[in-house]
C-alpha atoms as a PDB file:
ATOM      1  CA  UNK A   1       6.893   3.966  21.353  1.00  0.00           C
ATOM      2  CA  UNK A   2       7.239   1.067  23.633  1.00  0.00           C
ATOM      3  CA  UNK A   3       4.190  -0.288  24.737  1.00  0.00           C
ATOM      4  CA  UNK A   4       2.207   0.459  21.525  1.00  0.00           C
ATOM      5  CA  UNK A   5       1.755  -2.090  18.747  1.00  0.00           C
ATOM      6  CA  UNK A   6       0.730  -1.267  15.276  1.00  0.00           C
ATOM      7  CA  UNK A   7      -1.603  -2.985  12.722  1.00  0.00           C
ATOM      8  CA  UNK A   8       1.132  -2.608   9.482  1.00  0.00           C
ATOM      9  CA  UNK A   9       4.397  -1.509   9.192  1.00  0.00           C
ATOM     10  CA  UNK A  10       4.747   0.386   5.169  1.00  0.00           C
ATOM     11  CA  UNK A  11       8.277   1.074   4.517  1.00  0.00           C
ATOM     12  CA  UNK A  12       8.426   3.538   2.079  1.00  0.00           C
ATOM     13  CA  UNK A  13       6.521   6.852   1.837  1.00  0.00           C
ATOM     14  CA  UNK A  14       6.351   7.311  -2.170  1.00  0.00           C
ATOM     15  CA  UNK A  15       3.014   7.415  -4.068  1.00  0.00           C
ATOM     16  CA  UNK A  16       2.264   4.338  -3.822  1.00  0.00           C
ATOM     17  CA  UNK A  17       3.208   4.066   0.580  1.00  0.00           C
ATOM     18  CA  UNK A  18       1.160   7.028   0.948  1.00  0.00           C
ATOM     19  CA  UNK A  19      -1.735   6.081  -0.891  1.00  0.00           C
ATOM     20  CA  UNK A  20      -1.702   2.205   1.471  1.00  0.00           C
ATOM     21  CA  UNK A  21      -1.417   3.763   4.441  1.00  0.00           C
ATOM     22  CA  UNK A  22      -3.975   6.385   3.910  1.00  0.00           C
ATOM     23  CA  UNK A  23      -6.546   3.809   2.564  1.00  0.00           C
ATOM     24  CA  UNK A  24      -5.150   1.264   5.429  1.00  0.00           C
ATOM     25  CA  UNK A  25      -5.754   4.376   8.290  1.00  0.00           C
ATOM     26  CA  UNK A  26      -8.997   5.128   6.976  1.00  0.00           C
ATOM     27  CA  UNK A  27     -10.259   1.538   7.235  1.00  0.00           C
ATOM     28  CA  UNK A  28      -9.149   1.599  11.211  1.00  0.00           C
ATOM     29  CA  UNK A  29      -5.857   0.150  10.997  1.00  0.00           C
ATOM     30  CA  UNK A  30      -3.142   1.841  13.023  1.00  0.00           C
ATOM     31  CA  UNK A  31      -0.252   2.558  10.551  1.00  0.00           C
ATOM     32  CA  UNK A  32       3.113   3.460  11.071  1.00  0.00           C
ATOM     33  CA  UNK A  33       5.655   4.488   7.888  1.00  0.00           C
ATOM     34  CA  UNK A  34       9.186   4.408   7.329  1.00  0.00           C
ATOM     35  CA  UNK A  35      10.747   6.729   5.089  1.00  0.00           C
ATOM     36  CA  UNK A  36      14.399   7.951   4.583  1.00  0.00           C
ATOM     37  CA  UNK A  37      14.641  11.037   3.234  1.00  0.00           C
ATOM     38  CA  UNK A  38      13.005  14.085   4.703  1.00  0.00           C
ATOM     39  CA  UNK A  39      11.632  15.902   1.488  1.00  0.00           C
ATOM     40  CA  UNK A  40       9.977  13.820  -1.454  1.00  0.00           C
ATOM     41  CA  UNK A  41      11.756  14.785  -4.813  1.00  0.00           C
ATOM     42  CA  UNK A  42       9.085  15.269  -7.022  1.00  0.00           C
ATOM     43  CA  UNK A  43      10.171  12.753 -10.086  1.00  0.00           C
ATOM     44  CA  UNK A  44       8.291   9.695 -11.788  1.00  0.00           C
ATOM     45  CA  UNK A  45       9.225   6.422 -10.342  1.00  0.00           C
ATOM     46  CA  UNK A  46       7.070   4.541 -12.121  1.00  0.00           C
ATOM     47  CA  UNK A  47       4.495   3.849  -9.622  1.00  0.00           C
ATOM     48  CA  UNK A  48       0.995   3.356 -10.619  1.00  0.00           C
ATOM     49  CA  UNK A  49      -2.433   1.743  -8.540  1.00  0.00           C
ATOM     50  CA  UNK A  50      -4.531   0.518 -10.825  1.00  0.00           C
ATOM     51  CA  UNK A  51      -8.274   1.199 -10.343  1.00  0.00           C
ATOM     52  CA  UNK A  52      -9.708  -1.997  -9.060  1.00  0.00           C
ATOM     53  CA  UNK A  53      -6.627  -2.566  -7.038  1.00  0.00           C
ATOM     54  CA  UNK A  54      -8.597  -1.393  -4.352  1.00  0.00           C
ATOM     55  CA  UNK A  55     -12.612  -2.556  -3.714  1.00  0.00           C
END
């Protein structure tokens, strides 16, 4: 990846990382996620987006 520079860096690909870099991609931004693990366990974390979080 040298050479190649990226709008935002999300750390994290839970609900909520997944639903930023989505919404960040689609607006033209180049993302690029970190994320630990290699399968998501499916359990409530506690993460919520409220609806006018986003215009």
């Amino acid at each position: 990846m040298a050479g190649k520079f990226r709008n935002v860096l999300i750390v994290g690909g839970g609900v909520g990382g997944c639903a930023l870099a989505g919404h960040l991609g689609r607006g033209g931004l180049s993302v690029t996620m970190l994320e630990r693990l290699e399968t998501y366990s499916d359990r409530v974390r506690g993460e919520w987006m409220a609806p006018w979080g986003v215009a």
